[in-house]
N, C-alpha and C. Protein backbone atom coordinates (compact mmCIF):
# COMPACT_ATOMS: atom_id res chain seq x y z
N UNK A 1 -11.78 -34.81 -108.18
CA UNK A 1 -12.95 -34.99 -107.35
C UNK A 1 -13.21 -36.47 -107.09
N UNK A 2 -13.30 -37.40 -108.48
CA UNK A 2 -13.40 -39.03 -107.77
C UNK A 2 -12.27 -39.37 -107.10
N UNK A 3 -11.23 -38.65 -107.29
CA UNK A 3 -9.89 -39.57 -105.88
C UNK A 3 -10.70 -39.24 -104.27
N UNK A 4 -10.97 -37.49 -104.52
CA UNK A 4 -11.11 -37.16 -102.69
C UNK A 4 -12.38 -38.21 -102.55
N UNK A 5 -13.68 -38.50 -103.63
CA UNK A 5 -14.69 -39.38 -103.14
C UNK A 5 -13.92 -40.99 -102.70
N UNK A 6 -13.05 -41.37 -103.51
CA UNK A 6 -12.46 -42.71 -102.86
C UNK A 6 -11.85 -42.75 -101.97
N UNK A 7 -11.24 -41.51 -101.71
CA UNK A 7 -10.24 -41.29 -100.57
C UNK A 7 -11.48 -41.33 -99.03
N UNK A 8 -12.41 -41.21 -98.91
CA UNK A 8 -13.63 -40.86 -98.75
C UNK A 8 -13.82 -42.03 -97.76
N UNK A 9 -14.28 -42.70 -98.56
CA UNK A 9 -14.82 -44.06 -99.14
C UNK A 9 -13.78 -44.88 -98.43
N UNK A 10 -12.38 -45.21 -98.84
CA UNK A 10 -12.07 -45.70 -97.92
C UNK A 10 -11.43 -45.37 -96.39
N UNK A 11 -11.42 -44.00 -95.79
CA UNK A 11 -11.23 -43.74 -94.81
C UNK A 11 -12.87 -44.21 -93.78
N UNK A 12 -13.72 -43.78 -94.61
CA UNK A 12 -14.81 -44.57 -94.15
C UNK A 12 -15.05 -45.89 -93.52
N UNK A 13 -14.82 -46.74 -94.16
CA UNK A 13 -14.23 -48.04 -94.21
C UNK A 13 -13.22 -48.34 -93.22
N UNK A 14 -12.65 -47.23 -92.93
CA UNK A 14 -11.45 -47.86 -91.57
C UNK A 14 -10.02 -48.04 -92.06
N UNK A 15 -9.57 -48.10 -93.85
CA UNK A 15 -8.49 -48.35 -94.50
C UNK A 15 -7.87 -47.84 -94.49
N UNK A 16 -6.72 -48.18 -93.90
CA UNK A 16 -5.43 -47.00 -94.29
C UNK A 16 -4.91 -46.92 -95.52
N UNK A 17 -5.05 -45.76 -96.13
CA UNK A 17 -4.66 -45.72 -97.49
C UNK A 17 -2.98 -45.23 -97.51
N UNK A 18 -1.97 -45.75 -97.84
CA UNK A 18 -1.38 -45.23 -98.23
C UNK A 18 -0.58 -45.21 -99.63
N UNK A 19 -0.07 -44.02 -100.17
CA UNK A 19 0.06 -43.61 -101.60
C UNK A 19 1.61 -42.93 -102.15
N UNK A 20 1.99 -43.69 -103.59
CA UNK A 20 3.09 -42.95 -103.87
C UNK A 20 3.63 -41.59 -103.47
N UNK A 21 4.40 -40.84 -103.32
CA UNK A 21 4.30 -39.71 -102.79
C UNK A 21 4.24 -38.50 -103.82
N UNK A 22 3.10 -37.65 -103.76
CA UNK A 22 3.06 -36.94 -105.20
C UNK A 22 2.10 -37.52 -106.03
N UNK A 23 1.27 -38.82 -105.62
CA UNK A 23 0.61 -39.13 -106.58
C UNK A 23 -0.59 -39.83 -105.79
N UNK A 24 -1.44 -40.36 -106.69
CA UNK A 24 -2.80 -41.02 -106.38
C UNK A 24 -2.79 -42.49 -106.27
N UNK A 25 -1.37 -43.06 -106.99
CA UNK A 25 -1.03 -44.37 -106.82
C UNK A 25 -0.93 -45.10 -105.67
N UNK A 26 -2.20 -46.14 -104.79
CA UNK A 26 -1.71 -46.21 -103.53
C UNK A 26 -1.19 -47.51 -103.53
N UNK A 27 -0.52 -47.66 -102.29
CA UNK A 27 0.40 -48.68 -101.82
C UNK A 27 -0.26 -49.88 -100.84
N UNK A 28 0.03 -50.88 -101.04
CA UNK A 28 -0.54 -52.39 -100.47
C UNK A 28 -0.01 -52.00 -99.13
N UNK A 29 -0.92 -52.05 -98.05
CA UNK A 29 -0.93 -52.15 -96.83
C UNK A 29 0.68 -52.98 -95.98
N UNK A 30 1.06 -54.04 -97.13
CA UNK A 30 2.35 -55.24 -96.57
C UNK A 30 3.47 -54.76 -97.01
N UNK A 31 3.69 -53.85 -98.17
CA UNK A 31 4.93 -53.49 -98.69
C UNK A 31 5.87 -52.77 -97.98
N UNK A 32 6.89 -53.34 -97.81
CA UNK A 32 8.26 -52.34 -97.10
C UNK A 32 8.81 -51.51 -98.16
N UNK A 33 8.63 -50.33 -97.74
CA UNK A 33 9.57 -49.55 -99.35
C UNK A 33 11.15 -49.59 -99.31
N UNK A 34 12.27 -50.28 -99.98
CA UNK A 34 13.28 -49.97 -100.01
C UNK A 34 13.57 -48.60 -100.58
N UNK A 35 14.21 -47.67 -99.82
CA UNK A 35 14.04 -46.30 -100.05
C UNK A 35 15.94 -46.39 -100.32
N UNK A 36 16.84 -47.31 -100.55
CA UNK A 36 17.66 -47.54 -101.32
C UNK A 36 17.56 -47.63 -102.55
N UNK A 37 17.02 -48.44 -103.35
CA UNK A 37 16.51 -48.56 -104.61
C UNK A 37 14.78 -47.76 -105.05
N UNK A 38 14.50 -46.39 -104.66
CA UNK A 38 13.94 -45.98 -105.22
C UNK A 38 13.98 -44.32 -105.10
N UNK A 39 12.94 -43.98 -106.60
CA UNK A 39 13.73 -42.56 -106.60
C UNK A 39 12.57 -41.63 -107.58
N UNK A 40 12.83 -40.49 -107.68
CA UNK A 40 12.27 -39.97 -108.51
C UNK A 40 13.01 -38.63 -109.39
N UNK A 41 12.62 -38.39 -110.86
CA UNK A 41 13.30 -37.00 -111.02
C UNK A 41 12.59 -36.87 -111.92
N UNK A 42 12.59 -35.51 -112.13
CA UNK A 42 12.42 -34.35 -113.14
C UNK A 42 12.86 -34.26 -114.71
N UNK A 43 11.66 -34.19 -115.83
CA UNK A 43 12.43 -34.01 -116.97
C UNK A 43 11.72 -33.10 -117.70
N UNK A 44 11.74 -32.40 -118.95
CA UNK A 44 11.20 -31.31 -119.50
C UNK A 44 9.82 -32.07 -120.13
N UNK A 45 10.17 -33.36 -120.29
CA UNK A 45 8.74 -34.42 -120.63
C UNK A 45 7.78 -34.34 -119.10
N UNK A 46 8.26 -34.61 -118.53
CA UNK A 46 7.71 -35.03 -117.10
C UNK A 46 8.17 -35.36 -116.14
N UNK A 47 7.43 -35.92 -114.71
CA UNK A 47 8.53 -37.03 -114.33
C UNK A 47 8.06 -38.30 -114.09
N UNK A 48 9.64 -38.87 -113.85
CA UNK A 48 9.38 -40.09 -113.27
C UNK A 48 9.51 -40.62 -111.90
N UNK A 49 8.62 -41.40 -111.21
CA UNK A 49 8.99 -41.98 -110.24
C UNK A 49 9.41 -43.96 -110.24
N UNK A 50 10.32 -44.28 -109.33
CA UNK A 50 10.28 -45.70 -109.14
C UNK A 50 10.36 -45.78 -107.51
N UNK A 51 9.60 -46.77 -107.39
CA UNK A 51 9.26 -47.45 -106.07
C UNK A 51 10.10 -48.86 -105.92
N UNK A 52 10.47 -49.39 -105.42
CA UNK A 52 10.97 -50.60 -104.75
C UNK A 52 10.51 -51.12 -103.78
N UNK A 53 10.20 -52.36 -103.84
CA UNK A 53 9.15 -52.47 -102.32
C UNK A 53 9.19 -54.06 -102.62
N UNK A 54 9.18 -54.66 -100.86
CA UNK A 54 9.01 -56.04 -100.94
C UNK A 54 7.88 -56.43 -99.73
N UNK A 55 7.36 -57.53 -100.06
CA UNK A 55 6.72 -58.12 -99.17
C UNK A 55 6.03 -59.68 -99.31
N UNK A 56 5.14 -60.45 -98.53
CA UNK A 56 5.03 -61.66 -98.17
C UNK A 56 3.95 -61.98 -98.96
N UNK A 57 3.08 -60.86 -100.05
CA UNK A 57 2.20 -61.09 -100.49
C UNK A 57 2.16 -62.22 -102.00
N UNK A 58 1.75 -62.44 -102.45
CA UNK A 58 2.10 -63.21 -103.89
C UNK A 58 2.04 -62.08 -104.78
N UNK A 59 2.35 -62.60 -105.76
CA UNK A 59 2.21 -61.93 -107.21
C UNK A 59 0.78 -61.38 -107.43
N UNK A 60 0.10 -62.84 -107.63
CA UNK A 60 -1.51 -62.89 -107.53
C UNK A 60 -2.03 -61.87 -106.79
N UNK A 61 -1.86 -61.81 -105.83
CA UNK A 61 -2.51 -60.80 -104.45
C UNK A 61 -2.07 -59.50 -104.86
N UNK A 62 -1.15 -59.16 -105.51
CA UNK A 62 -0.81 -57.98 -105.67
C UNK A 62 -1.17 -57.38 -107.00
N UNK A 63 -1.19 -58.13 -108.06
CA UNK A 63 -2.04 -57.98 -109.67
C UNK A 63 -3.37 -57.73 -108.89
N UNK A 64 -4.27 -58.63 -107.97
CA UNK A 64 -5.22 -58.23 -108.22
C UNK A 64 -5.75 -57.09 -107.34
N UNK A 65 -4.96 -56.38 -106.15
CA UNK A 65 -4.81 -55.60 -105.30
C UNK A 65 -4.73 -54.49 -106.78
N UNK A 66 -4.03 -53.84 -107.22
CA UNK A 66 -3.72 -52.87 -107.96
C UNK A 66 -4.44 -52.89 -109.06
N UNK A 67 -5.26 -53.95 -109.80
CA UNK A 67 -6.24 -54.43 -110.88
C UNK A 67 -7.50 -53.21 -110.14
N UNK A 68 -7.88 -53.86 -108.61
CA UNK A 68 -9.46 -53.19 -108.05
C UNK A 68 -9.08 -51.89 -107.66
N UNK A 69 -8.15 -51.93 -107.13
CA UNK A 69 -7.78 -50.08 -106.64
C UNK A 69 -7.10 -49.22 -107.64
N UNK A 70 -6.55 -49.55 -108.56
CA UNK A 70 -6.38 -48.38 -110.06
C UNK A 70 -7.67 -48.41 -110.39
N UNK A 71 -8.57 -49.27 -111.36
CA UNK A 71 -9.64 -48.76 -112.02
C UNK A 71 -10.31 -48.57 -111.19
N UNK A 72 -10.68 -47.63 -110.05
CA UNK A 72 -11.72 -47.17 -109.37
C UNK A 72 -11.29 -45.76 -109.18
N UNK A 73 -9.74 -45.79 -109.05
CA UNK A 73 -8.94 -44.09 -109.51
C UNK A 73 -8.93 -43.81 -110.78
N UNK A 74 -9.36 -44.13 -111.92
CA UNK A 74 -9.54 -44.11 -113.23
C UNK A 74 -8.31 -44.38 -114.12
N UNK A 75 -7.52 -45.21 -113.81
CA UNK A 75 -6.85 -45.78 -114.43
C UNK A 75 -7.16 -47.24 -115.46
N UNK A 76 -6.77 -46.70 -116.50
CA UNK A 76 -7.15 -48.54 -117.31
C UNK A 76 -6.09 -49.06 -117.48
N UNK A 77 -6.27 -50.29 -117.38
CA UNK A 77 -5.49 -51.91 -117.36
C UNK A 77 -5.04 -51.74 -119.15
N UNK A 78 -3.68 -51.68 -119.41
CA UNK A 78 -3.52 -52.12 -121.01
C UNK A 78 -2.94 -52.84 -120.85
N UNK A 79 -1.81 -53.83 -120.19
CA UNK A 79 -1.50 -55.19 -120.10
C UNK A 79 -1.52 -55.70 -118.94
N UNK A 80 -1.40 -56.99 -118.44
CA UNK A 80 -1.35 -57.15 -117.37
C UNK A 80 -0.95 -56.21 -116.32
N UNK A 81 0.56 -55.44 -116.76
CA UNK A 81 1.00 -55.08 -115.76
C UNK A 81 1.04 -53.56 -116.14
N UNK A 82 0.44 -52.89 -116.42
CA UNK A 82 0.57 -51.52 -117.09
C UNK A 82 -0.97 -50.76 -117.14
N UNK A 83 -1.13 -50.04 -116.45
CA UNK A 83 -1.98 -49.08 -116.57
C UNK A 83 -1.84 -47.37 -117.00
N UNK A 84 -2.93 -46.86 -117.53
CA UNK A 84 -2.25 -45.90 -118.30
C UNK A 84 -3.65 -44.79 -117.75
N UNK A 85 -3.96 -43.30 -117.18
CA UNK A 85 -5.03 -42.91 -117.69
C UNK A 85 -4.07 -41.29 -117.78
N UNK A 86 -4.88 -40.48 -118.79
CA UNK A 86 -4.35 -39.60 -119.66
C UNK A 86 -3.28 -39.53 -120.35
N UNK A 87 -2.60 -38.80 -120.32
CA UNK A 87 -1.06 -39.45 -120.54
C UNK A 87 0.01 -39.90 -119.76
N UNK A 88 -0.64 -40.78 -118.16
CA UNK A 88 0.23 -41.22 -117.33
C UNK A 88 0.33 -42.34 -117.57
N UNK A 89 1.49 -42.77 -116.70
CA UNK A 89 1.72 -44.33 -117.09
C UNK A 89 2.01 -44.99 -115.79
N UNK A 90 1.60 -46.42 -115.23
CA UNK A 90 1.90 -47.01 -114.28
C UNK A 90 2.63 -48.21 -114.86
N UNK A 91 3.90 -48.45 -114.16
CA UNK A 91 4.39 -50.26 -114.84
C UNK A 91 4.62 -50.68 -113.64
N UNK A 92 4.17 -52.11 -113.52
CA UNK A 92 4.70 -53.28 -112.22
C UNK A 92 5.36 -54.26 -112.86
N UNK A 93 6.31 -54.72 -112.55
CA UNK A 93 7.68 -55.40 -112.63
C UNK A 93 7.39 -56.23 -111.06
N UNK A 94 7.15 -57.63 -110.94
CA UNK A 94 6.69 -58.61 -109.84
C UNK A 94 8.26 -59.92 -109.97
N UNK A 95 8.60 -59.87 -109.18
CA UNK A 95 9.59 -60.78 -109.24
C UNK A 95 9.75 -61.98 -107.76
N UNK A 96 9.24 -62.73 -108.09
CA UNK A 96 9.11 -63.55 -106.88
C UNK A 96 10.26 -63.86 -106.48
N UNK A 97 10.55 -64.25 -105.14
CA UNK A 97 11.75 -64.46 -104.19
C UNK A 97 11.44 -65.98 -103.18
N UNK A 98 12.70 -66.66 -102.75
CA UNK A 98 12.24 -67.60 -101.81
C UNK A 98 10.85 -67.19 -100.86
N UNK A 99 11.60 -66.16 -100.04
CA UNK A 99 10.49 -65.22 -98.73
C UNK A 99 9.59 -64.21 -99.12
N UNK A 100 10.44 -63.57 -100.08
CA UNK A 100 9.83 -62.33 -100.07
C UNK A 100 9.27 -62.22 -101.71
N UNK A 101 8.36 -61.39 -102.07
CA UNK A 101 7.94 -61.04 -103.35
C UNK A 101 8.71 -59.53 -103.60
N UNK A 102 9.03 -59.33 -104.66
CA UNK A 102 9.77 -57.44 -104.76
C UNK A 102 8.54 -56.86 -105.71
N UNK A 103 8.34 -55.90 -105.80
CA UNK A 103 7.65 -55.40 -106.07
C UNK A 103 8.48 -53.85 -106.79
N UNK A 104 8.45 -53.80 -108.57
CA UNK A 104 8.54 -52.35 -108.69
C UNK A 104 7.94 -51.63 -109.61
N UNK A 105 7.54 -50.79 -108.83
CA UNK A 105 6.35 -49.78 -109.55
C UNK A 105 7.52 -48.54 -110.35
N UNK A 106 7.07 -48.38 -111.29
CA UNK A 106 7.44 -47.05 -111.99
C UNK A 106 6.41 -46.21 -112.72
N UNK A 107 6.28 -45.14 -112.20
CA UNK A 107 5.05 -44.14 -112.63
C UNK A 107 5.67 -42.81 -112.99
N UNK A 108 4.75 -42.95 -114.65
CA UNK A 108 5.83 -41.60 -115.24
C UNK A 108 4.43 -40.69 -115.36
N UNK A 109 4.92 -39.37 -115.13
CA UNK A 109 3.86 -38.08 -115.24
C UNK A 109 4.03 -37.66 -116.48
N UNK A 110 3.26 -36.88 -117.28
CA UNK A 110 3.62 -36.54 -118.57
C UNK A 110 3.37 -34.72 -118.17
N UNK A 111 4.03 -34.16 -118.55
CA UNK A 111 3.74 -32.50 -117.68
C UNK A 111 2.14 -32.11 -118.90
N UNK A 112 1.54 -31.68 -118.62
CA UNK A 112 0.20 -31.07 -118.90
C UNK A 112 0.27 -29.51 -119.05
C-alpha cells in the first residue's frame, strides 16, 4: 500500500518513475541499462537480480538519489551502499569512469 501511495505521489508530481523489473527498486531518470551485463535468476533461497547501468551522474548524485527514494519505499540504509528491508537486500557497487559513472545494483529477494 505505501509503494502504490508513492507511486501516487510521484506520478502526481509529473515524475517518471522508472523501476527494476519485478521490483519496487526505482531507477535514476540518466541511467542507460547495459542489458549485456545484467541479469536475473531463480534459486530455492530466492532470487537474484543485477542491473548494470551507466551514466553522467556522479557517485554523489546517485548515493544520494537512492539514500531519498529507498527510505520512503521502506527500505533502511545499513552501509553506505546497502539497504536491506525484510529479508531483502539492495547492494550498489559505484565505480567512476573518465565520462561515464557505472552503476551496479544487485537486489536479492529472499522467497517468503
Amino acid at each position: 500500500m505505501k509503494f502504490l501511495f508513492v507511486l501516487l505521489i510521484l506520478f502526481s508530481f509529473g515524475v517518471r518513475a522508472a523501476f527494476i523489473n519485478g521490483s519496487d527498486v526505482p531507477l535514476m531518470d540518466e541511467l542507460i541499462i547495459d542489458e549485456n551485463d545484467s541479469f536475473s535468476f531463480d534459486s530455492p533461497e530466492g532470487q537474484i537480480m543485477t542491473v548494470t547501468a551507466h551514466t553522467k551522474a556522479s557517485p554523489k548524485e546517485i548515493l544520494k538519489f537512492y539514500t531519498e527514494s529507498l527510505s520512503s519505499l521502506g527500505w533502511q540504509k545499513t552501509s553506505q551502499t546497502t539497504y536491506r528491508r525484510d529479508q531483502d537486500e539492495l547492494t550498489l557497487q559505484i565505480l567512476s569512469g573518465k565520462a561515464l559513472t557505472t552503476l551496479k545494483l544487485q537486489l536479492t529477494f529472499a522467497n517468503k
